[in-house]
Protein backbone atom coordinates (compact mmCIF):
# COMPACT_ATOMS: atom_id res chain seq x y z
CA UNK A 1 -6.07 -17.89 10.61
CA UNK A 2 -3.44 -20.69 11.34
CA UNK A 3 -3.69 -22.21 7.59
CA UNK A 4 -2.49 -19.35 5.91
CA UNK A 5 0.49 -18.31 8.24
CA UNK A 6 3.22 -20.47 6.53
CA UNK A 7 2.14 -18.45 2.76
CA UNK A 8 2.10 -15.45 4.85
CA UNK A 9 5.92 -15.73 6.11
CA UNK A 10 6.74 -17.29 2.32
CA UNK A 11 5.97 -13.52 1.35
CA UNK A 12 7.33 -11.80 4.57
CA UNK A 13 10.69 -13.36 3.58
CA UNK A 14 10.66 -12.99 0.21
CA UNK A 15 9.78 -9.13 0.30
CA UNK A 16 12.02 -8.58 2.95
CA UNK A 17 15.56 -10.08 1.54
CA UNK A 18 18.59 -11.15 3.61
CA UNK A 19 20.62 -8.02 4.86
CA UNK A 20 20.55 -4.69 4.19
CA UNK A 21 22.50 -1.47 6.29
CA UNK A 22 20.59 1.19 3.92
CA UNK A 23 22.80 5.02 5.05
CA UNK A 24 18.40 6.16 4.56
CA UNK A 25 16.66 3.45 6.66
CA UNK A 26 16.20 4.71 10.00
CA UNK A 27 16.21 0.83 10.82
CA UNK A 28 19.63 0.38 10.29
CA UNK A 29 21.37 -3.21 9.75
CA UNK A 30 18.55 -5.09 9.16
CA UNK A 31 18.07 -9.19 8.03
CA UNK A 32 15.08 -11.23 7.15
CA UNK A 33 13.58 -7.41 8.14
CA UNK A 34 14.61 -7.87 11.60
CA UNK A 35 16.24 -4.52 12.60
CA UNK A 36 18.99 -4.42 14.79
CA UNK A 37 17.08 -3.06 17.54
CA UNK A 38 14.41 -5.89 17.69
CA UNK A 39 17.30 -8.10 17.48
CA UNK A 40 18.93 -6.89 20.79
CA UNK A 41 15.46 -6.62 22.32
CA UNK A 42 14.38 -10.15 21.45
CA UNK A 43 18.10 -12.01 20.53
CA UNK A 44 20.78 -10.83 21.45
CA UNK A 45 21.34 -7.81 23.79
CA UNK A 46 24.29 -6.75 22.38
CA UNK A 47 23.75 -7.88 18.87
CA UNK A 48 26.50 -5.62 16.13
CA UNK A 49 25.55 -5.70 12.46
CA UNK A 50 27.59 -8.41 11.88
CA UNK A 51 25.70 -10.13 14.15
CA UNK A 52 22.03 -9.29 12.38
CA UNK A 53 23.85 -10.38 9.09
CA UNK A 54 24.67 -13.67 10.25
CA UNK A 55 21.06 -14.31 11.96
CA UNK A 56 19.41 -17.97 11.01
CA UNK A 57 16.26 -17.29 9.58
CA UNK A 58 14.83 -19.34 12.20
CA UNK A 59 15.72 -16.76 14.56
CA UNK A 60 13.64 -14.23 12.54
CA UNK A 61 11.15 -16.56 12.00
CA UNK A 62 10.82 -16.95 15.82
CA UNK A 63 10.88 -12.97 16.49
CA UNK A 64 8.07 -12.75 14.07
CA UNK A 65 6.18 -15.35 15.71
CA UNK A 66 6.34 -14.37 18.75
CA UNK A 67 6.37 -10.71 18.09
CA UNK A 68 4.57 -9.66 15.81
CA UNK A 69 1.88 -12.74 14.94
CA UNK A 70 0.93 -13.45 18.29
CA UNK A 71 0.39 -9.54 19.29
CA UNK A 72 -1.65 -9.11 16.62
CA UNK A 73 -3.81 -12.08 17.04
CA UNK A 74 -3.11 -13.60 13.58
CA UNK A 75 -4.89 -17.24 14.25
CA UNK A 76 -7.89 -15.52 15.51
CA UNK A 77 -8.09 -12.84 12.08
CA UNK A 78 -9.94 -13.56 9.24
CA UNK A 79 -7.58 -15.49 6.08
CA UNK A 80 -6.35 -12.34 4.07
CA UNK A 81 -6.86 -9.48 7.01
CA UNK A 82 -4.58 -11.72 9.27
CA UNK A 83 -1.62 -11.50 6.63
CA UNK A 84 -2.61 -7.53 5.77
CA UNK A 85 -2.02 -6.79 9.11
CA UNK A 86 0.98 -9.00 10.29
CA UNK A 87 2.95 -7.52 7.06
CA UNK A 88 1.88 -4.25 7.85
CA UNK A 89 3.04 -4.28 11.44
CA UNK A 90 5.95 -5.82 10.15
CA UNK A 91 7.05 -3.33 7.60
CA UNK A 92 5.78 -0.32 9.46
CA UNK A 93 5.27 -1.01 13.35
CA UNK A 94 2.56 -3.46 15.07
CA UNK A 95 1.04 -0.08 16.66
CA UNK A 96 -0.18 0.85 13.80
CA UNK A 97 -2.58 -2.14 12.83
CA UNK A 98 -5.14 -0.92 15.00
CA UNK A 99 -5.60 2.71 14.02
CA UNK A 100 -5.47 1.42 10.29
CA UNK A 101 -8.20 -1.01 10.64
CA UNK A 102 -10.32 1.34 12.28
CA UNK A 103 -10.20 3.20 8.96
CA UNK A 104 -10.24 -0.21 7.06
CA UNK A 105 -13.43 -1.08 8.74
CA UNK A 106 -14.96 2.28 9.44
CA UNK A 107 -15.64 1.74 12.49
CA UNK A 108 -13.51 3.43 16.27
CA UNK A 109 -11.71 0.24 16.98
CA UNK A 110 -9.40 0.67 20.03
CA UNK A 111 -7.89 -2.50 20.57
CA UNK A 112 -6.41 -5.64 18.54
CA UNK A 113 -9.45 -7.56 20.21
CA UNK A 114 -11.89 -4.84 18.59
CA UNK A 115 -10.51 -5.35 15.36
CA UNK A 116 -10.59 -9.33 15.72
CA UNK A 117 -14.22 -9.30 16.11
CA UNK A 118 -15.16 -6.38 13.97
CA UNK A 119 -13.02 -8.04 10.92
CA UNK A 120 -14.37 -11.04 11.51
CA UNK A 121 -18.15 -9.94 11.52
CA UNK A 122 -17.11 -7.40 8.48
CA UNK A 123 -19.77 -8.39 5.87
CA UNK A 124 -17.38 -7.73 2.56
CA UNK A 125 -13.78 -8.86 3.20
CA UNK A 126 -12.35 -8.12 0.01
CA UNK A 127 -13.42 -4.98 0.34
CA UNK A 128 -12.27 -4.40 3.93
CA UNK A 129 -8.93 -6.22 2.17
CA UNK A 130 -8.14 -3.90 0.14
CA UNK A 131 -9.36 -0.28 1.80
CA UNK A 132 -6.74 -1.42 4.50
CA UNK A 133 -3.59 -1.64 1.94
CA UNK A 134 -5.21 1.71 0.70
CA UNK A 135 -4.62 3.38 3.79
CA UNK A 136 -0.93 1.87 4.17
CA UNK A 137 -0.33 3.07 0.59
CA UNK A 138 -1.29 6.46 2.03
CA UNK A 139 0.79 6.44 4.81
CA UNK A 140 4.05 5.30 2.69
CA UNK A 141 3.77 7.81 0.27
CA UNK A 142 3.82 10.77 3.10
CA UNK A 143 7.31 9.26 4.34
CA UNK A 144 9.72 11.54 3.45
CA UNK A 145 11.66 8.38 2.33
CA UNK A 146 9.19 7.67 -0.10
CA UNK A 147 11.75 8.79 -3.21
CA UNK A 148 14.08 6.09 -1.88
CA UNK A 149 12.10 3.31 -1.03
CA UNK A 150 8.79 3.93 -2.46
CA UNK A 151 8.75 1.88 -6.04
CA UNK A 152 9.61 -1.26 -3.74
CA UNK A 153 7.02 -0.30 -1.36
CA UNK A 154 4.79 0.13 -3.85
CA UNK A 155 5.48 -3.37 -5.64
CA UNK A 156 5.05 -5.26 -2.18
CA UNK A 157 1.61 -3.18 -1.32
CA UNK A 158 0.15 -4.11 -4.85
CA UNK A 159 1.35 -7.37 -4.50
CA UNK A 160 0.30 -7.90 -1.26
CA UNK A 161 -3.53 -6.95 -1.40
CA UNK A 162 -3.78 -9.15 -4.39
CA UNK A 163 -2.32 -12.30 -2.13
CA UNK A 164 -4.28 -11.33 0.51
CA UNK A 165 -7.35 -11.04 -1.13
CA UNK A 166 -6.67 -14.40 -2.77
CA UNK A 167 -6.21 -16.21 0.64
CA UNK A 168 -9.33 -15.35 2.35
CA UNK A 169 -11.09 -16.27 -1.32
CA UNK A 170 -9.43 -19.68 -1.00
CA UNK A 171 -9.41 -20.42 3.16
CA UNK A 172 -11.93 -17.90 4.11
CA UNK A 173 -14.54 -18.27 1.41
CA UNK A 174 -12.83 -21.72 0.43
CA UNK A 175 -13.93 -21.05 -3.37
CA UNK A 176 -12.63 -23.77 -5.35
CA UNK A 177 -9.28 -23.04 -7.56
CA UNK A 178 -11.64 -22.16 -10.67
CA UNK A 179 -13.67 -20.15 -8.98
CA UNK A 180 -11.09 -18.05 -7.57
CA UNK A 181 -9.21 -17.70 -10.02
CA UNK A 182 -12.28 -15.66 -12.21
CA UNK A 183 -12.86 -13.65 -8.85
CA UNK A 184 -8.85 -12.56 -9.25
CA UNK A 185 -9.19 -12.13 -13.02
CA UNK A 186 -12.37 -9.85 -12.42
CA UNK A 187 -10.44 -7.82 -9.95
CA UNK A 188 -7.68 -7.34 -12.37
CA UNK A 189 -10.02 -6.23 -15.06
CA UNK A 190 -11.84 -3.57 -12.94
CA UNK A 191 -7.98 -2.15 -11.96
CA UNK A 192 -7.53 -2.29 -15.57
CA UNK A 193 -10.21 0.12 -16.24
CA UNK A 194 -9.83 2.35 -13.58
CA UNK A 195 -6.43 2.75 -14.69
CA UNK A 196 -7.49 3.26 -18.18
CA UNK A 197 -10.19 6.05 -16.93
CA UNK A 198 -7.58 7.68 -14.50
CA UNK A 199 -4.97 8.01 -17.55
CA UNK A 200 -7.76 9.54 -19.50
CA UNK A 201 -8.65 12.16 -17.42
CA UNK A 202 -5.40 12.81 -16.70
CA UNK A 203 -4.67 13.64 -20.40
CA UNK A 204 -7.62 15.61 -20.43
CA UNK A 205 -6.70 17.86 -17.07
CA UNK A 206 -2.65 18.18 -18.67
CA UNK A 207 -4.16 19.75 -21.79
CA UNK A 208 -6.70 21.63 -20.10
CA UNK A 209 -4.11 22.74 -17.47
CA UNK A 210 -1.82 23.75 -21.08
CA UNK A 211 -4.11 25.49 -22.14
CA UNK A 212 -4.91 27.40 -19.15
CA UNK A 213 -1.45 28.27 -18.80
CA UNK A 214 -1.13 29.52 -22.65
CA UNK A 215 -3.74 31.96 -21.70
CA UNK A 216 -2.17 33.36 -18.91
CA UNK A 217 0.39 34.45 -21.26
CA UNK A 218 -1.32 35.22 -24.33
CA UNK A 219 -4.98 35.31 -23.73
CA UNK A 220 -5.67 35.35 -27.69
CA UNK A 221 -5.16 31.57 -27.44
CA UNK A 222 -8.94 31.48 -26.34
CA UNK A 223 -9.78 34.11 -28.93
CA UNK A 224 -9.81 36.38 -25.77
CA UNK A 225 -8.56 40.30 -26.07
CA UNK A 226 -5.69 40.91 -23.86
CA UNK A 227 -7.16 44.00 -23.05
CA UNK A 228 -10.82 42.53 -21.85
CA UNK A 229 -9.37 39.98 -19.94
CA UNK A 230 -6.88 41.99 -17.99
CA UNK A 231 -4.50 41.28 -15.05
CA UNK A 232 -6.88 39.52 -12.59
CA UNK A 233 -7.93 37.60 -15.02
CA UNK A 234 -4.47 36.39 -15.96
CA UNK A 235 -3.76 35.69 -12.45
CA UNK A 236 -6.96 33.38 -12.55
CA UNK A 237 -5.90 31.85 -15.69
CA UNK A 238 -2.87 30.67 -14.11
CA UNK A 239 -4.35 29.53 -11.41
CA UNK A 240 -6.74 27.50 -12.84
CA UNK A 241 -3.46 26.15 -14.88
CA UNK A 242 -1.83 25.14 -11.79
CA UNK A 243 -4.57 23.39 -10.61
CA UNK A 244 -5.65 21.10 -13.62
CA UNK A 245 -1.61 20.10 -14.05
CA UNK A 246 -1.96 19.41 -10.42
CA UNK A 247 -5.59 16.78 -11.17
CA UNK A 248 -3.23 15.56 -13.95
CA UNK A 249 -0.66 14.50 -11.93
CA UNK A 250 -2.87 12.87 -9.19
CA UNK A 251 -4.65 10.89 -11.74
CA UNK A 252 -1.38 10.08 -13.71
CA UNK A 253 -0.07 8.38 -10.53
CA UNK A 254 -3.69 6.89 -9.80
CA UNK A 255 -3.61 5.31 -13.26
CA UNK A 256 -0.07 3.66 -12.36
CA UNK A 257 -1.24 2.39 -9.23
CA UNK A 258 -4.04 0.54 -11.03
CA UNK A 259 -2.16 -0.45 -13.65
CA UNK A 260 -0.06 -2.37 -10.98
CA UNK A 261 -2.75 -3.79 -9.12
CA UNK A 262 -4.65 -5.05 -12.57
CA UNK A 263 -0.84 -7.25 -13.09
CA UNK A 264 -0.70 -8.07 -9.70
CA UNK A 265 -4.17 -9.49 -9.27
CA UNK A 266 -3.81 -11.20 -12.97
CA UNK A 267 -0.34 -12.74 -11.89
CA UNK A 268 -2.16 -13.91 -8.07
């Protein structure tokens, strides 16, 4: 949609700062996020880094335009999806919008057209929102550059679902201000639990994983003979100890996640 493009590329800029030549991002020198390749493919074919650092942000502004916007049919996607998928394809390649969205939207989408007219006829857009920056979330933390670059990553995926839900509330659904600002609050309060429940059970699976682990040692920490429970049974102990630390941790980093989404949707 047309009227949110200008917020959309507020945020685009803002997340992607002025240059960076990271010795981990396969990207290279990169400004306003244009890499150094997509500036010699759409600027300047023989474009050095100090080049890319001295790029107008018009120029970038342009590439994105014409780039990554207009491939992705952004005027024709629904207020919210349009900027989920123009920052995705920005921050991890146009080609993947479509195989995301077909997740997002449960349905086999092949083409950017598919996904124009399945978004658009999608009956909950919040919801399809915000299962699409679930699945990018899922994708970044597989990168093996996840340890480098993943707590800004993180911050711009929580912070972008909760913009993006917020623009189709206020030019898809056009809510008035009041109105979406108690939709935001109520999403922030539902993270807030979830994060509260996740951190709860993942106290309960660290202690139960503990105490799993204390038994593989010394089984008389269950009131359990050494004897009777034997080697197998050790073996089992410790497995089962591996695999509650392992629920722990999940949920741990679950409970995070929402804890970051409740702030992000509260601060929207």
């Amino acid at each position: 949609m047309q009227a949110t493009y200008d917020s959309a590329m507020a945020r685009v800029f803002a997340d992607e700062g002025g240059y960076t030549n990271h010795p981990k991002d396969p990207g290279g020198p990169t400004n306003w996020g244009i890499t150094i390749r997509d500036a010699r493919l759409y600027w300047k074919a023989s474009a050095t880094a100090e080049d890319v650092r001295a790029m107008p942000k018009d120029v970038a502004a342009e590439i994105y335009r014409k780039r990554y916007a207009a491939p992705i049919r952004y005027d024709k996607l629904p207020a919210g999806y349009d900027y989920t998928c123009l920052d995705a394809g920005i921050n991890s390649g146009v080609g993947r919008v479509v195989p995301w969205s077909a997740k997002a939207l449960g349905q086999p989408v092949q083409s950017i057209g598919e996904v124009v007219t399945a978004a658009n006829a999608a009956p909950d857009k919040v919801a399809l929102i915000q299962k699409f920056w679930r699945v990018r979330m899922s994708f970044l933390k597989s990168l093996k550059t996840w340890s480098t670059f993943g707590k800004g990553w993180g911050r711009r995926v929580v912070n972008g679902e909760a913009a993006a839900v917020k623009m189709w509330l206020q030019f898809g659904a056009g809510l008035a201000p009041v109105a979406v600002g108690a939709f935001l609050q109520g999403e922030s309060a539902k993270a807030k639990s979830a994060s509260k429940k996740a951190a709860a059970g993942a106290t309960a699976s660290g202690t139960a994983g503990g105490t799993a682990g204390g038994a593989s040692n010394d089984p008389s920490v269950l009131g359990i003979d050494p004897v009777l429970l034997g080697s197998s049974g050790k073996v089992a102990a410790a497995v089962v100890a591996v695999f509650l630390i392992g629920v722990a941790i999940v949920l741990w980093r679950r409970s995070v996640v929402d804890k970051q989404r409740a702030d992000a949707y509260a601060a929207a």
